[in-house]
N, C-alpha and C. Protein backbone atom coordinates (compact mmCIF):
# COMPACT_ATOMS: atom_id res chain seq x y z
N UNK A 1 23.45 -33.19 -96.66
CA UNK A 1 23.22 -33.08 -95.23
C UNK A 1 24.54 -32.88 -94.49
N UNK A 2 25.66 -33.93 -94.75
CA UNK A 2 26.89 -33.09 -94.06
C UNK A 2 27.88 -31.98 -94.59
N UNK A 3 27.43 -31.79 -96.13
CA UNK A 3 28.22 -30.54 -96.20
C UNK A 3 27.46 -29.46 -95.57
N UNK A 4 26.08 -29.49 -95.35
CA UNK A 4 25.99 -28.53 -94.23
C UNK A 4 25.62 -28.60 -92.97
N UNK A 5 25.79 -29.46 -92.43
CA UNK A 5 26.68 -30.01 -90.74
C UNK A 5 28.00 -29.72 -90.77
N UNK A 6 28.91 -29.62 -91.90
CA UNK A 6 30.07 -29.34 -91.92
C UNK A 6 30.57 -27.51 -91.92
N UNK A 7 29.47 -27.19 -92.95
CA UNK A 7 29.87 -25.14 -93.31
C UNK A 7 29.20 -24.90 -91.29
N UNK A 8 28.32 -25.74 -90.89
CA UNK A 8 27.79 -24.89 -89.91
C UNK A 8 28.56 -25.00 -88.58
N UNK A 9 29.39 -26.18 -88.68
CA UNK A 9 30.38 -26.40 -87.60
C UNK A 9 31.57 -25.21 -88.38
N UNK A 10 32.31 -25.11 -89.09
CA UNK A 10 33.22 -24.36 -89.39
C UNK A 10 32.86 -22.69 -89.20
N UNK A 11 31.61 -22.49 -89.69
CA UNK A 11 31.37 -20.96 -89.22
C UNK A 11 31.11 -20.95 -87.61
N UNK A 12 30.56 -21.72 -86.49
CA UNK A 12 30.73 -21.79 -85.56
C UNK A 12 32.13 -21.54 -84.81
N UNK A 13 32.66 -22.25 -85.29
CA UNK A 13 34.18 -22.62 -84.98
C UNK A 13 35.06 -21.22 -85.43
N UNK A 14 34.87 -20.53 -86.78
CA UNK A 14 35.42 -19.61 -86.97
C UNK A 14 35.33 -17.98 -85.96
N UNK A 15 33.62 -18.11 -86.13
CA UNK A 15 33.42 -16.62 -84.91
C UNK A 15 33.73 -17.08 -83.67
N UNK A 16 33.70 -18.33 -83.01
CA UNK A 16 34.65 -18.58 -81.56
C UNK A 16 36.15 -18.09 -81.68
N UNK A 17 36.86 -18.64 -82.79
CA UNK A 17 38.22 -18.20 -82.90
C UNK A 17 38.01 -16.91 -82.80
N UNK A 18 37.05 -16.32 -83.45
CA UNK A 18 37.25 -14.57 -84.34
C UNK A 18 37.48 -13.69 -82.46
N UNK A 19 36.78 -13.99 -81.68
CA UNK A 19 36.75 -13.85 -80.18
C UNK A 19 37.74 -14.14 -79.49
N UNK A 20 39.12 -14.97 -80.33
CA UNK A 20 40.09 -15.07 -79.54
C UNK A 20 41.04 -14.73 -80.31
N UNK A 21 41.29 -14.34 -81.39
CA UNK A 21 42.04 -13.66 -82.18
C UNK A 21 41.11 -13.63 -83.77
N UNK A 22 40.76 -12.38 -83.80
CA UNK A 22 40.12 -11.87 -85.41
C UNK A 22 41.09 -12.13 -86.67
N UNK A 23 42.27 -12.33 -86.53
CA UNK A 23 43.30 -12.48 -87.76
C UNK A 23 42.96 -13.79 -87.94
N UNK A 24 42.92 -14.78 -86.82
CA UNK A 24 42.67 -15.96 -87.74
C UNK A 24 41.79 -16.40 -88.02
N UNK A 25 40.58 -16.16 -87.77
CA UNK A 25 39.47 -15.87 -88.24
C UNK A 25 39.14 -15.58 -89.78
N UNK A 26 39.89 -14.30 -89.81
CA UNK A 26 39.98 -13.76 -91.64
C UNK A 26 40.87 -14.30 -92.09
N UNK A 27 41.79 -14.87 -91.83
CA UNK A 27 42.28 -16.09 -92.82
C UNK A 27 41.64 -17.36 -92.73
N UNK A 28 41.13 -17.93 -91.78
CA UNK A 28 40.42 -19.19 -91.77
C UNK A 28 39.22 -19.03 -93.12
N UNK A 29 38.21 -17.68 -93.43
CA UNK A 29 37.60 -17.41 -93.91
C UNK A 29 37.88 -16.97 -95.69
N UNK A 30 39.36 -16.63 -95.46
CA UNK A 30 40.27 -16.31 -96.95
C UNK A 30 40.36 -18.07 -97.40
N UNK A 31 40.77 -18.68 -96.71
CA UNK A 31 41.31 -20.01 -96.97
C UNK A 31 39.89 -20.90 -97.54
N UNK A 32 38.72 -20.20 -97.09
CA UNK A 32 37.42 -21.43 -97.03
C UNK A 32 37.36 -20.96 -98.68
N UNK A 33 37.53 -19.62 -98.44
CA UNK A 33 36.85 -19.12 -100.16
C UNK A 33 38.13 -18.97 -101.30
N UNK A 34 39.10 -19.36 -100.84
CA UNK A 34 40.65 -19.31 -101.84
C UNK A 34 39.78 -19.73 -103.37
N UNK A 35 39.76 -21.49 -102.93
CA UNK A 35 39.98 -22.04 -104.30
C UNK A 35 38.42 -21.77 -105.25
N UNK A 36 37.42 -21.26 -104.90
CA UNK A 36 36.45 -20.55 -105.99
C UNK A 36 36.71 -19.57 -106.10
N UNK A 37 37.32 -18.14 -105.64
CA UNK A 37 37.84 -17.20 -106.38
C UNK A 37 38.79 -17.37 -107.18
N UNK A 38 40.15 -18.20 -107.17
CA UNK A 38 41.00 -18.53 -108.22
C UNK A 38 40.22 -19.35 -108.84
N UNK A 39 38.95 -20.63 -109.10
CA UNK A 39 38.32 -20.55 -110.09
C UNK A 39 37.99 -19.52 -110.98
N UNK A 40 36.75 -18.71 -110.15
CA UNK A 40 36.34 -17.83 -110.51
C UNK A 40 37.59 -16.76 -111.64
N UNK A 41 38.49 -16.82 -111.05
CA UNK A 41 39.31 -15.79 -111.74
C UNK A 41 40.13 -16.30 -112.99
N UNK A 42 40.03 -18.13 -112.88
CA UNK A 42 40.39 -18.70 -114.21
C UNK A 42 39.25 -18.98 -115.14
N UNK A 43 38.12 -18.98 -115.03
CA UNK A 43 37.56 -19.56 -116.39
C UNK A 43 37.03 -18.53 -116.82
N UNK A 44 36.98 -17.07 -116.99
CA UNK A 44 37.02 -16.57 -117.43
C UNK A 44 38.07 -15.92 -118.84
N UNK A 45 39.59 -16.41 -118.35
CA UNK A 45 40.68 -16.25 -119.19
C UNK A 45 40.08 -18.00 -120.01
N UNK A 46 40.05 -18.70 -119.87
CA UNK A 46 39.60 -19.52 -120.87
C UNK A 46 38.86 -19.36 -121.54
N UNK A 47 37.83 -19.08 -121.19
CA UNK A 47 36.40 -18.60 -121.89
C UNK A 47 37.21 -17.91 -123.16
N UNK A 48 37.95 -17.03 -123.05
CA UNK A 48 38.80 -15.85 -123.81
C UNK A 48 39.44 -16.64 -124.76
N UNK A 49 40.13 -17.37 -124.12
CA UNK A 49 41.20 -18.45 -124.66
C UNK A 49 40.42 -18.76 -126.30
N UNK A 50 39.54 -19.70 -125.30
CA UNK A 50 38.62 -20.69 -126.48
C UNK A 50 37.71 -19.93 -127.86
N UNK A 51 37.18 -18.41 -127.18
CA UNK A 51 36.63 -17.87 -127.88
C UNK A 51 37.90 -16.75 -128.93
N UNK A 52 38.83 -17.06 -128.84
CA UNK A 52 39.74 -16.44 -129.31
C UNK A 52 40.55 -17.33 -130.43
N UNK A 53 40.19 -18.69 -130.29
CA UNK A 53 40.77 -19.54 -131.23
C UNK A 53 39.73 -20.21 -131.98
N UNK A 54 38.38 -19.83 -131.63
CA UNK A 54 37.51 -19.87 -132.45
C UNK A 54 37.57 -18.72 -133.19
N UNK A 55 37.51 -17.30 -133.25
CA UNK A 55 37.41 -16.29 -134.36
C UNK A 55 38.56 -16.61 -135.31
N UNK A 56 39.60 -17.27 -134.46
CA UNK A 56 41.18 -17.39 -135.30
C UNK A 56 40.49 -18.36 -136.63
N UNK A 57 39.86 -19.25 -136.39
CA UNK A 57 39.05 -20.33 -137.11
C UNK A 57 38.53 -20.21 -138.57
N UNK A 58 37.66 -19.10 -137.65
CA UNK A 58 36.42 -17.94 -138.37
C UNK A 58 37.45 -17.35 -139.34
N UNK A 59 38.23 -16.59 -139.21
CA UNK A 59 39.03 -15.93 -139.88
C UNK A 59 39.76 -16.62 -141.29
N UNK A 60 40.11 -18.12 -141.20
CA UNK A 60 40.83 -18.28 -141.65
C UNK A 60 39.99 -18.95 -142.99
N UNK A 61 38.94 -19.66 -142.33
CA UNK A 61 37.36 -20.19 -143.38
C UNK A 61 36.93 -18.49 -144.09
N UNK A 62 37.12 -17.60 -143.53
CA UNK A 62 36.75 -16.46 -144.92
C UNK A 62 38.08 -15.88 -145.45
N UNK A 63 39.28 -16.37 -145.39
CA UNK A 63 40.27 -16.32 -146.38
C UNK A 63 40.36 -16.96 -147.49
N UNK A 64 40.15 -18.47 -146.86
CA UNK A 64 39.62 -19.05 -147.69
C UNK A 64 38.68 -19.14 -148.93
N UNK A 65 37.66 -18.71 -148.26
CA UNK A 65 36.13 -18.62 -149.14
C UNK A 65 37.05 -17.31 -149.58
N UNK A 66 37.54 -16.47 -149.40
CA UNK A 66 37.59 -14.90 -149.78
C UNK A 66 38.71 -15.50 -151.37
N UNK A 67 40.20 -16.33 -151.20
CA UNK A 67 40.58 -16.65 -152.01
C UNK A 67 39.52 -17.52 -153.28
N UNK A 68 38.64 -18.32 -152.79
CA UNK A 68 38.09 -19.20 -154.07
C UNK A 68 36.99 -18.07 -154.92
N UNK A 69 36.56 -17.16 -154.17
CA UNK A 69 36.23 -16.05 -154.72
C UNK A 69 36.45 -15.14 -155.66
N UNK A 70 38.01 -14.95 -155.48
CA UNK A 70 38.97 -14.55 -156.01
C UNK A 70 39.38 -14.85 -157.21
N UNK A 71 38.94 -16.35 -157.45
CA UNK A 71 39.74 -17.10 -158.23
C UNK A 71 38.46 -17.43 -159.20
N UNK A 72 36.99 -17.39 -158.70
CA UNK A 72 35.96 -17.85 -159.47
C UNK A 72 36.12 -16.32 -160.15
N UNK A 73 35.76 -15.09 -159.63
CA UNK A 73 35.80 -13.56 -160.37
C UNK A 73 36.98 -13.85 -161.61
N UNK A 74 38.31 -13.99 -161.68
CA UNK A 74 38.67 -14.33 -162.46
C UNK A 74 38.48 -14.69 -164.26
C-alpha cells in the first residue's frame, strides 16, 4: 500500500517538475530506474559466469572418464 502511495506521489511530483524544467524530470526518472537496469545488465554476465564454470566442470569429468577409458581399451 505505500510503495504505491509512494511511485504515485513521485510520478506526480515528477510531471509537476517536468512543467518547470523537463531535464530534471528525465533525470529524476533515469535515477528511479538506475539501479534495475544495472541489475538487469548484471545477472545476466553471471548467469554466463556460472554457466561457464559449469561446462569447465563438464569438461573435465569427460577427460577423465575419456582417460579411464583409455586405460580400460588397453
Amino acid at each position: 500500500m505505500m510503495n504505491t502511495v509512494s511511485k504515485i506521489l513521485f510520478w506526480i511530483f515528477t510531471i509537476a517538475l517536468g512543467f518547470v524544467n523537463p531535464l530534471i524530470s528525465v533525470a529524476m526518472v533515469i535515477l528511479y530506474y538506475l539501479p534495475g537496469i544495472i541489475q538487469s545488465a548484471i545477472t545476466p554476465c553471471e548467469e554466463i559466469s556460472q554457466n561457464h564454470s559449469l561446462h569447465d566442470e563438464q569438461n573435465q569429468n569427460m577427460n577423465k572418464f575419456s582417460n579411464y577409458t583409455k586405460e580400460e581399451m588397453r
